[in-house]
PDB file of N, CA and C in Angstrom:
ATOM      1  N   UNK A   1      -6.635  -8.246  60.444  1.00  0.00           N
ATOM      2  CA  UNK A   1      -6.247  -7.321  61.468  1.00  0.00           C
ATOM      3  C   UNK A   1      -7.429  -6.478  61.930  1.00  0.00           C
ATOM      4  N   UNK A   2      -8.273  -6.342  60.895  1.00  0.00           N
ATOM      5  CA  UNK A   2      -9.353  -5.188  61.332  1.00  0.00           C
ATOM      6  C   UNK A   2     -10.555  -6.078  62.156  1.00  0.00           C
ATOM      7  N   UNK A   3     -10.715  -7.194  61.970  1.00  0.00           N
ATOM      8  CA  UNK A   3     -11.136  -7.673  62.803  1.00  0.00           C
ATOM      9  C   UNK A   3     -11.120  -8.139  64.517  1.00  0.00           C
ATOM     10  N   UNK A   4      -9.995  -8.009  64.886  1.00  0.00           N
ATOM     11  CA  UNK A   4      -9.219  -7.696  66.120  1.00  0.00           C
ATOM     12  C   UNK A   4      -9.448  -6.279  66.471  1.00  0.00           C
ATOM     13  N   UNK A   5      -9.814  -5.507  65.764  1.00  0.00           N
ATOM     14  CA  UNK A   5      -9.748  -4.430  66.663  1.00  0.00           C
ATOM     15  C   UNK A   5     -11.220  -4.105  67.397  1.00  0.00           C
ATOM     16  N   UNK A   6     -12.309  -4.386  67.231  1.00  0.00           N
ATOM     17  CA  UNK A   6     -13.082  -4.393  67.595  1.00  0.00           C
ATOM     18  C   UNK A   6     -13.233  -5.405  69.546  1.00  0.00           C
ATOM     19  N   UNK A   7     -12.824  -6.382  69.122  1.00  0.00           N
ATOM     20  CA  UNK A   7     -12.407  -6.809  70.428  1.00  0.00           C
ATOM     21  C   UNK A   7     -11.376  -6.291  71.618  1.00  0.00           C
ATOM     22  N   UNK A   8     -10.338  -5.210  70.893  1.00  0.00           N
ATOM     23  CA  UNK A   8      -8.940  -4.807  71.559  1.00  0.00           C
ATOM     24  C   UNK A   8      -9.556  -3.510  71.507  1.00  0.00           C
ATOM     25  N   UNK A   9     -10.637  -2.835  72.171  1.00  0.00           N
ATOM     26  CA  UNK A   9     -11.081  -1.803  71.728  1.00  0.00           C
ATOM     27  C   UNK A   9      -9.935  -0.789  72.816  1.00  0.00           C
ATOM     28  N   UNK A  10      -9.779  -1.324  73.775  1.00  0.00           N
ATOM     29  CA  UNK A  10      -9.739  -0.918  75.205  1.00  0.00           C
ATOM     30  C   UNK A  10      -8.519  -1.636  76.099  1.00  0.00           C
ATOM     31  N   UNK A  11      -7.721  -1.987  75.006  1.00  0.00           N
ATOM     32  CA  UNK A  11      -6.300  -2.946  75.902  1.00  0.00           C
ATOM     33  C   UNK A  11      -5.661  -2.287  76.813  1.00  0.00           C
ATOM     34  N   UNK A  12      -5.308  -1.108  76.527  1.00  0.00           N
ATOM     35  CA  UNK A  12      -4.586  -0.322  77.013  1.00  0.00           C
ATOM     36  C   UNK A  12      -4.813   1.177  76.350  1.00  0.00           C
ATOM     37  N   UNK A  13      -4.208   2.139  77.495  1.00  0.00           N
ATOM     38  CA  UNK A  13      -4.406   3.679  77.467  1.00  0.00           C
ATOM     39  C   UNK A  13      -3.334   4.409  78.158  1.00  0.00           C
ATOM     40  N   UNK A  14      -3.089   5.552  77.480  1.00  0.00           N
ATOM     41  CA  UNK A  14      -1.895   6.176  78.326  1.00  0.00           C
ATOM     42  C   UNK A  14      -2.520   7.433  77.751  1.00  0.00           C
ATOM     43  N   UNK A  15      -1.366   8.549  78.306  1.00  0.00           N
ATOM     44  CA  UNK A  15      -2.430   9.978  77.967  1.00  0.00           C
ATOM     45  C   UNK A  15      -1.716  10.422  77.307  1.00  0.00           C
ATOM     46  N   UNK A  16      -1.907  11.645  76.672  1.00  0.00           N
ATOM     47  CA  UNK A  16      -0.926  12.511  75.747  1.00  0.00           C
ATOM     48  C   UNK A  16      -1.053  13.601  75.588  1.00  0.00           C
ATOM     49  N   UNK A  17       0.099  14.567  75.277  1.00  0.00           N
ATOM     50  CA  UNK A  17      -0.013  16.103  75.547  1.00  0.00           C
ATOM     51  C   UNK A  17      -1.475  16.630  74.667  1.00  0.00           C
ATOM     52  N   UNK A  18      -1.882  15.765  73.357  1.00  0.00           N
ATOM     53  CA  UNK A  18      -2.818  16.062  72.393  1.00  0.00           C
ATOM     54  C   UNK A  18      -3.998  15.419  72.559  1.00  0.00           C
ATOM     55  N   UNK A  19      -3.941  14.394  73.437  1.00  0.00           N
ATOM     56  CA  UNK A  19      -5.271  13.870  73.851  1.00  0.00           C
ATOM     57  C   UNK A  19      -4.661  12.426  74.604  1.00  0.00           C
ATOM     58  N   UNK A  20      -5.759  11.536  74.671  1.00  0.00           N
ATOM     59  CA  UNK A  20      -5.247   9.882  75.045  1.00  0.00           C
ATOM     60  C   UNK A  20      -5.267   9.156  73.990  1.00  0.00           C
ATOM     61  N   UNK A  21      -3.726   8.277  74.465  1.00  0.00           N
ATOM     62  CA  UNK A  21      -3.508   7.508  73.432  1.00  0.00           C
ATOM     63  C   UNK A  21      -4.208   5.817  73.681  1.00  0.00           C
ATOM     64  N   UNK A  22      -4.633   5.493  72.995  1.00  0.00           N
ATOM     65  CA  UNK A  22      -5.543   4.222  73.192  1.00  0.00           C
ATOM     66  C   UNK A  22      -4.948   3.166  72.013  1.00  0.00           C
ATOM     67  N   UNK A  23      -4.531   2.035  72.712  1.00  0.00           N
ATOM     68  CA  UNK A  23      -4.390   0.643  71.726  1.00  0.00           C
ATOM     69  C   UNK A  23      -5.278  -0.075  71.041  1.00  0.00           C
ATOM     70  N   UNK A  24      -5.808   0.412  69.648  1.00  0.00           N
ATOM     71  CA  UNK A  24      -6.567  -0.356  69.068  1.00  0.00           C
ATOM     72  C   UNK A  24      -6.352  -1.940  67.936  1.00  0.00           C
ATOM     73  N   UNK A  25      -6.632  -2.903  68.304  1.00  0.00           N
ATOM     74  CA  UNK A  25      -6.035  -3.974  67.436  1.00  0.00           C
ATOM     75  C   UNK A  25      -4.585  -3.422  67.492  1.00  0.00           C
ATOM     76  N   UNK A  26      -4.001  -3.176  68.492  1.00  0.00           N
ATOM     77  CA  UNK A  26      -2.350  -3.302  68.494  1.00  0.00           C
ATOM     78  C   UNK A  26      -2.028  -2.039  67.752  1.00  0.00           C
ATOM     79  N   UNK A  27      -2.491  -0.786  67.748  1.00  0.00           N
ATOM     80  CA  UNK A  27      -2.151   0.035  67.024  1.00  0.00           C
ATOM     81  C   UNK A  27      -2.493   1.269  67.951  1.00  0.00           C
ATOM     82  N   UNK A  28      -1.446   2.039  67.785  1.00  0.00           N
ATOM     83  CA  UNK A  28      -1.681   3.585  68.729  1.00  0.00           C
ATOM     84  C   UNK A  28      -2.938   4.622  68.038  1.00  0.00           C
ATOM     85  N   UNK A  29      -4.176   5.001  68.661  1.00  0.00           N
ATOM     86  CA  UNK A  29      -4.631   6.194  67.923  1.00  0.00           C
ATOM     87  C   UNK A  29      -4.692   6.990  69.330  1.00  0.00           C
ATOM     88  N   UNK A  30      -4.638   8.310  68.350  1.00  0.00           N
ATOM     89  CA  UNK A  30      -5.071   9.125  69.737  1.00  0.00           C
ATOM     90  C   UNK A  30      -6.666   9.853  69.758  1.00  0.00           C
ATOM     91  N   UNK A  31      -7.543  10.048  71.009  1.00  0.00           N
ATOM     92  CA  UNK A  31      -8.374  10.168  70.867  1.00  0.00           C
ATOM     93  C   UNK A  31      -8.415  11.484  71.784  1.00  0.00           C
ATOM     94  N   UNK A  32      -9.476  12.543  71.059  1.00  0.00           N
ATOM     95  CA  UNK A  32      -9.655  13.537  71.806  1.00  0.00           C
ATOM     96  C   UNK A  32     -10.926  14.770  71.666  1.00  0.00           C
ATOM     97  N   UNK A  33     -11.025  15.557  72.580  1.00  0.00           N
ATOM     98  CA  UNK A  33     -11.558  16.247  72.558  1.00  0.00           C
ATOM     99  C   UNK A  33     -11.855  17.473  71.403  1.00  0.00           C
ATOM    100  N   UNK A  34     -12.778  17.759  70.436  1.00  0.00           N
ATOM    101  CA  UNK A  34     -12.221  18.744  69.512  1.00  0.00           C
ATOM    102  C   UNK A  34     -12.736  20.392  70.517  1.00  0.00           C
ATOM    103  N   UNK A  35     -14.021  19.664  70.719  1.00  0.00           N
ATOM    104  CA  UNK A  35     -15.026  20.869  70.893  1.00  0.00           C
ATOM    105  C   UNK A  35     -16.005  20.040  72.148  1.00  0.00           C
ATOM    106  N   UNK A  36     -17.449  20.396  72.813  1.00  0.00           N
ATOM    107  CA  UNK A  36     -17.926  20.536  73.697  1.00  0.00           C
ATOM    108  C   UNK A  36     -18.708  19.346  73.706  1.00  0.00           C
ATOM    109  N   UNK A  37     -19.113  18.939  71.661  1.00  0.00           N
ATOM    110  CA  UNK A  37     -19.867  18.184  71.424  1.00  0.00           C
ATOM    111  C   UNK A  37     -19.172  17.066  70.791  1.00  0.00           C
ATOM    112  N   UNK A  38     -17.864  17.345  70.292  1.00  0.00           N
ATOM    113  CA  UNK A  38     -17.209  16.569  69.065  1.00  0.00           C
ATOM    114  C   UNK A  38     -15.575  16.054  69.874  1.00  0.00           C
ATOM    115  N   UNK A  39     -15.339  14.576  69.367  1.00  0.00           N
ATOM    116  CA  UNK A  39     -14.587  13.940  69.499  1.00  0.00           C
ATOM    117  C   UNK A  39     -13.683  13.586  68.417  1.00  0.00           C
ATOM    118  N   UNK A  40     -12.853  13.679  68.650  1.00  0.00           N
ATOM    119  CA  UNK A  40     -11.730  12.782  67.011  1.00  0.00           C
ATOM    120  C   UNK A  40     -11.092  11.683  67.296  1.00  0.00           C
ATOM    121  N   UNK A  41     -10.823  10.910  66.472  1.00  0.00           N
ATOM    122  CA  UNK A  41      -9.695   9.663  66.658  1.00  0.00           C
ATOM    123  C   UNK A  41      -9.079   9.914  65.389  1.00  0.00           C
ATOM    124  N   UNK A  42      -7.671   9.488  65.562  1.00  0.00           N
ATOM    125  CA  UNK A  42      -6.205   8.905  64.663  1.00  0.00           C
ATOM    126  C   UNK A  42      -5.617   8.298  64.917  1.00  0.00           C
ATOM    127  N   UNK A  43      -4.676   7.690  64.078  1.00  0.00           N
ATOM    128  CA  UNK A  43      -3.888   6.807  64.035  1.00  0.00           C
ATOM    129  C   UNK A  43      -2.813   7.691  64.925  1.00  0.00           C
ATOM    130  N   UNK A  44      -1.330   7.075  65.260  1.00  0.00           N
ATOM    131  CA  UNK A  44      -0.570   7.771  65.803  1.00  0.00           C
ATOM    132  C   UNK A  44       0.633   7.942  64.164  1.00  0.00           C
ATOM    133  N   UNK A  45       0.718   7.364  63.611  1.00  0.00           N
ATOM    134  CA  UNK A  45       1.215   7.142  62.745  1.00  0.00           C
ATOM    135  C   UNK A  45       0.596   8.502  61.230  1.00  0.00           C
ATOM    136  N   UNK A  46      -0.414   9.068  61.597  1.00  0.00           N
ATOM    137  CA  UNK A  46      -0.794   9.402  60.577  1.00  0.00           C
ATOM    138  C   UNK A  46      -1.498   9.075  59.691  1.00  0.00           C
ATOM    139  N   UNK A  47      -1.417   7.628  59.478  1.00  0.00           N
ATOM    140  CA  UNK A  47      -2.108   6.874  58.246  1.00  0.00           C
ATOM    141  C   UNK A  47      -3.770   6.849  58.526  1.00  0.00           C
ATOM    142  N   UNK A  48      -4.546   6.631  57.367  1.00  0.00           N
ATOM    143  CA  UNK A  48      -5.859   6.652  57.181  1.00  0.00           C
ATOM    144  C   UNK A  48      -6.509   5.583  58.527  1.00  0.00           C
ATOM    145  N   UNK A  49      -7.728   6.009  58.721  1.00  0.00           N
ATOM    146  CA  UNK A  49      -8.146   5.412  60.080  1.00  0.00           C
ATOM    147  C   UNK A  49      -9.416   4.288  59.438  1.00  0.00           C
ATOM    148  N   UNK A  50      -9.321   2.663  60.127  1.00  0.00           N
ATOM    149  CA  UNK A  50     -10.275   1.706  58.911  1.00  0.00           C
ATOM    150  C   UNK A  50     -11.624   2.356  59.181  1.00  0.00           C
ATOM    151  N   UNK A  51     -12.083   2.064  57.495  1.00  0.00           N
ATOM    152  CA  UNK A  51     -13.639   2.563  57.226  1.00  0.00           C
ATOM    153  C   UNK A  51     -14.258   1.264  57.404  1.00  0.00           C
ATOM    154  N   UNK A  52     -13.713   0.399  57.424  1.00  0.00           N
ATOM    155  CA  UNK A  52     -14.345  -0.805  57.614  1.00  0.00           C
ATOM    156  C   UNK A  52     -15.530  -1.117  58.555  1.00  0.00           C
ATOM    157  N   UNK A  53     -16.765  -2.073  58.488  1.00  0.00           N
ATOM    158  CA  UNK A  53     -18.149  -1.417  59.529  1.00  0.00           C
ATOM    159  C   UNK A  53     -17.327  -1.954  61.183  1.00  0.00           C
ATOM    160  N   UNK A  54     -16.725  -3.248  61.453  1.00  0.00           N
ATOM    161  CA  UNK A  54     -15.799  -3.532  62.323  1.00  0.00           C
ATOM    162  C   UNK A  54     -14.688  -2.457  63.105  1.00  0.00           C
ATOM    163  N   UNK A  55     -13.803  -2.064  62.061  1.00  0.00           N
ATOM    164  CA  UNK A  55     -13.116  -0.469  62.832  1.00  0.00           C
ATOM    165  C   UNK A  55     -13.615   0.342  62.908  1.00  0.00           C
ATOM    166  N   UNK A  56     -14.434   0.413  62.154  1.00  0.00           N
ATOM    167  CA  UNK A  56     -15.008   2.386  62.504  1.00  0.00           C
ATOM    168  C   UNK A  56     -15.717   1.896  64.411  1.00  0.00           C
ATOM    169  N   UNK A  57     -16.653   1.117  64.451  1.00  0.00           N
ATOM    170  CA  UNK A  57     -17.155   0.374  65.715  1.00  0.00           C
ATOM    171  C   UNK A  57     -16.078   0.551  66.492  1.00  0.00           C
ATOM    172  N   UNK A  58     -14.968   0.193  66.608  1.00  0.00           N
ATOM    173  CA  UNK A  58     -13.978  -0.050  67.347  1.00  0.00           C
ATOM    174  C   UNK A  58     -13.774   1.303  67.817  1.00  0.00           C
ATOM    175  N   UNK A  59     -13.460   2.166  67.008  1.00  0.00           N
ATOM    176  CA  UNK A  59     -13.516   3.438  67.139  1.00  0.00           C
ATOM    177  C   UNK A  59     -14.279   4.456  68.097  1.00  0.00           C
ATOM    178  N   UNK A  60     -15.250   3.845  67.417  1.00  0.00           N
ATOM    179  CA  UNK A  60     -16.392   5.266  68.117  1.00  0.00           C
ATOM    180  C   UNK A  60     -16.391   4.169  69.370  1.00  0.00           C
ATOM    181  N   UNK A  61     -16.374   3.172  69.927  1.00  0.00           N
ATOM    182  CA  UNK A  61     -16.236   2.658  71.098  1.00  0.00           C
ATOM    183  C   UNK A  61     -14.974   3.178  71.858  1.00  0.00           C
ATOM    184  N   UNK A  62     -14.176   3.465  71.540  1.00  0.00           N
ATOM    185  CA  UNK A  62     -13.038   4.268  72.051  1.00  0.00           C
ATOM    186  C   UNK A  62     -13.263   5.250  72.333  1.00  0.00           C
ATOM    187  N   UNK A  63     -14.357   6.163  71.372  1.00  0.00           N
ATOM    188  CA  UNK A  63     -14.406   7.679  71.762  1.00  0.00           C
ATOM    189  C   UNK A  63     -15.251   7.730  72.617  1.00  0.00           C
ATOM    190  N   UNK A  64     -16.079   6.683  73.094  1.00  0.00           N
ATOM    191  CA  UNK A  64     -17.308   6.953  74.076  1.00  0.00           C
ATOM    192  C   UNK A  64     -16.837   6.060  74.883  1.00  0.00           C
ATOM    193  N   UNK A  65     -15.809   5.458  75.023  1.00  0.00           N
ATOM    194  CA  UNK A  65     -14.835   5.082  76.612  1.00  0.00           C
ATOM    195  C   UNK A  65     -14.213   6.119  76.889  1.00  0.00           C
ATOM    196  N   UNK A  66     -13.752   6.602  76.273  1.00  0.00           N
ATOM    197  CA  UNK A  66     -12.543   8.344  76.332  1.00  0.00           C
ATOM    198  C   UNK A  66     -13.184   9.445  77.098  1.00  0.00           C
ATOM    199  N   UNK A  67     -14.564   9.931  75.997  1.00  0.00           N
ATOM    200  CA  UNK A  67     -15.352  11.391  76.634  1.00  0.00           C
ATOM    201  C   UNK A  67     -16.217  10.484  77.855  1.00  0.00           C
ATOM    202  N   UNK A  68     -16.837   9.223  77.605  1.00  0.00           N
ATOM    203  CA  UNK A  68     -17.903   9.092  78.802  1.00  0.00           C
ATOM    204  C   UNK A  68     -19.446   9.747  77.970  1.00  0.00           C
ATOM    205  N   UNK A  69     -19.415   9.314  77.139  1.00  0.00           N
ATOM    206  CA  UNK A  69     -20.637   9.845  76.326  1.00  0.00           C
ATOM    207  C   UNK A  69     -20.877   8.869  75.092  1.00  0.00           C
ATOM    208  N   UNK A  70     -22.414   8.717  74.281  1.00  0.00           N
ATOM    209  CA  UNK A  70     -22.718   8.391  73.553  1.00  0.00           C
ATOM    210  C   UNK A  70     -22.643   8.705  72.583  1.00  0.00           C
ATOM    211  N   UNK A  71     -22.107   8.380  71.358  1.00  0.00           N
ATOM    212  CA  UNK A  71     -21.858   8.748  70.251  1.00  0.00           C
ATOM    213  C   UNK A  71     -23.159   9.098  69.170  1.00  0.00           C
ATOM    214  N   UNK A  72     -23.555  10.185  68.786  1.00  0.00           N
ATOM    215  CA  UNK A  72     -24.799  10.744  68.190  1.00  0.00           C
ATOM    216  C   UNK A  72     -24.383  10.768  66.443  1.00  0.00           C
ATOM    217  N   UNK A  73     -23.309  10.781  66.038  1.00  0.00           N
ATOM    218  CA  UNK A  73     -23.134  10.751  64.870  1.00  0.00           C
ATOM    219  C   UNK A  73     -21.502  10.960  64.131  1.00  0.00           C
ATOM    220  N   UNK A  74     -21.101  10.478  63.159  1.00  0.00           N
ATOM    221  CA  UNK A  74     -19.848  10.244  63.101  1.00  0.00           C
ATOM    222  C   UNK A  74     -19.797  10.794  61.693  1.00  0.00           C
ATOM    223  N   UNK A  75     -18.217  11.344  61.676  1.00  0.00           N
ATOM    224  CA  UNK A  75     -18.037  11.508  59.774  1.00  0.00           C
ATOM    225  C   UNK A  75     -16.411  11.181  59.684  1.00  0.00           C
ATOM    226  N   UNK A  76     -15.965  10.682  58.962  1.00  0.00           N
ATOM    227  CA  UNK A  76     -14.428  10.871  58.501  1.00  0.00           C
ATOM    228  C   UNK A  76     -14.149  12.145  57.873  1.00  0.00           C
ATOM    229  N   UNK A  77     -12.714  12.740  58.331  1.00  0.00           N
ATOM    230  CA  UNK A  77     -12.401  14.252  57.885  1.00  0.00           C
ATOM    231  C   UNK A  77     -10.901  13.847  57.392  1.00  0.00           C
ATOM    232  N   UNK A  78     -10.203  14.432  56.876  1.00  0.00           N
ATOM    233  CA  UNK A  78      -8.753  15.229  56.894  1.00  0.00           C
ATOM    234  C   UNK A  78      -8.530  13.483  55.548  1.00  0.00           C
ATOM    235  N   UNK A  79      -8.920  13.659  54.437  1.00  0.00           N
ATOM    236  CA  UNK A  79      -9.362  12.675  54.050  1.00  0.00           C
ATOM    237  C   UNK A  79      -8.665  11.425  54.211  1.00  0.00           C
ATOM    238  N   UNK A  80      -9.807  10.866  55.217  1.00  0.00           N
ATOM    239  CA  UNK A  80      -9.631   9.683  55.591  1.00  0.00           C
ATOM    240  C   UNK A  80      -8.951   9.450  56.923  1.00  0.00           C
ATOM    241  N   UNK A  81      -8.012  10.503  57.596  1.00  0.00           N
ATOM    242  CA  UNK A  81      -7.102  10.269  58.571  1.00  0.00           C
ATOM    243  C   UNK A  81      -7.452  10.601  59.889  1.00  0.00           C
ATOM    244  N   UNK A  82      -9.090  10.784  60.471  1.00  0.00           N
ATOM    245  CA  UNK A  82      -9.273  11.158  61.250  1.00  0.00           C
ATOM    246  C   UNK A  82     -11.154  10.586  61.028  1.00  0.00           C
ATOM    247  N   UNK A  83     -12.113   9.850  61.946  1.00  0.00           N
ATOM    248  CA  UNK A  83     -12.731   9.998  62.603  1.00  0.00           C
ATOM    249  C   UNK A  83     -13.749  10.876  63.729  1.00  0.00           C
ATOM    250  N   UNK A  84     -14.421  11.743  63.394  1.00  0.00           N
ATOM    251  CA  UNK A  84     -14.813  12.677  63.927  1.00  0.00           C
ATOM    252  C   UNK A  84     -16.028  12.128  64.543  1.00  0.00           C
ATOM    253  N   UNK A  85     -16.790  12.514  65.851  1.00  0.00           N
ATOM    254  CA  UNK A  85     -17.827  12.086  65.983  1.00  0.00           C
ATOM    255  C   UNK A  85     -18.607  13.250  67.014  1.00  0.00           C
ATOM    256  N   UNK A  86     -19.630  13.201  67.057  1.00  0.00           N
ATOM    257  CA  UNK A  86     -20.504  13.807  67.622  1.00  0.00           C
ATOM    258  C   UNK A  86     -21.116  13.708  68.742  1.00  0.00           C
ATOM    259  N   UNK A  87     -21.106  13.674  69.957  1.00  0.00           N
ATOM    260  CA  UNK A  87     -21.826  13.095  70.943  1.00  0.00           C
ATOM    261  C   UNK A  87     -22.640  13.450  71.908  1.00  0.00           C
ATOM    262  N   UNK A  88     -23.545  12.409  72.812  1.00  0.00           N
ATOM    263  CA  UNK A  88     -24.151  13.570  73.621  1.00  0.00           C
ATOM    264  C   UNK A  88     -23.395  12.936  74.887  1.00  0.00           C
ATOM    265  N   UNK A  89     -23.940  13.710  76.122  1.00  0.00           N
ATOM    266  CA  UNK A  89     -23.152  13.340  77.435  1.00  0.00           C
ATOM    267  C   UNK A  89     -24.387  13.363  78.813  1.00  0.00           C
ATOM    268  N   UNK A  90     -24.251  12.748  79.316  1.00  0.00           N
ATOM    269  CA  UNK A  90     -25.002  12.560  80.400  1.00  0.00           C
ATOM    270  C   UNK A  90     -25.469  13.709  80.930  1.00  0.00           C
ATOM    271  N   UNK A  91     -26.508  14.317  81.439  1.00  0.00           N
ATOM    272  CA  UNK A  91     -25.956  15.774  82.504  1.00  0.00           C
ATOM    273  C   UNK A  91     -25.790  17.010  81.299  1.00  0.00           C
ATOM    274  N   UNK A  92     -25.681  17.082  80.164  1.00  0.00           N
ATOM    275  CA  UNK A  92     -25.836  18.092  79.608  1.00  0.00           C
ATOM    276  C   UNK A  92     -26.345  18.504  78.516  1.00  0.00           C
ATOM    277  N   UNK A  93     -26.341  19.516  78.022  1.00  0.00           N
ATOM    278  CA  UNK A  93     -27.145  19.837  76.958  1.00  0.00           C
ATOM    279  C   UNK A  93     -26.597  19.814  75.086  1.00  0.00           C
ATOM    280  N   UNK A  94     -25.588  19.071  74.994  1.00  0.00           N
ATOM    281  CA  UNK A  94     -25.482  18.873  73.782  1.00  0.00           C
ATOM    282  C   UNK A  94     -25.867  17.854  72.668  1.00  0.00           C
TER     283      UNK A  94
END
C-alpha cells in the first residue's frame, strides 16, 4: 500500500474547515497551514502517518502541492500522527 502512495500523491483534493483534504494512496490526510513557515499533514482518521522513505515523499509532495513552496525540512510530531515540515516560498523571506 505504501508504495502507491507515492504515485497517488495528488488524485484528488477537496478543502476543509481545518485545512485541504488530499487523497493519498486512497487515504484521506489533511494538509495545512500551521504557521508562515510550517506545514502539517494527517491522516483523516487519526492514525500514525507512514515513516516509510516512499510515504513520508508522498507527503511532503503534498505539502509543497498544497502551500506552493519547497519543502526545507521535515520532523514527525504528536507521536507519529502528524508530519510537520518546514518550507520556503517563492517571493518571500522564510
Amino acid at each position: 500500500m505504501l508504495l502507491g502512495l507515492l504515485g497517488c500523491a495528488t488524485n484528488a483534493q477537496l478543502e476543509s474547515p481545518t485545512g485541504r483534504v488530499m487523497l493519498i494512496g486512497g487515504e484521506g490526510y489533511i494538509v495545512e497551514q500551521l504557521t508562515a513557515g510550517t506545514w502539517t499533514a494527517m491522516r483523516k482518521n487519526g492514525q500514525r502517518v507512514p515513516s516509510s522513505v516512499t510515504g513520508k515523499a508522498a507527503l511532503l509532495g503534498a505539502i509543497e502541492e498544497a502551500s506552493g513552496c519547497k519543502v526545507t525540512d521535515s520532523d514527525y510530531s504528536q507521536a507519529g500522527k502528524q508530519l510537520d515540515a518546514q518550507v520556503r516560498c517563492p517571493g518571500h523571506a522564510n
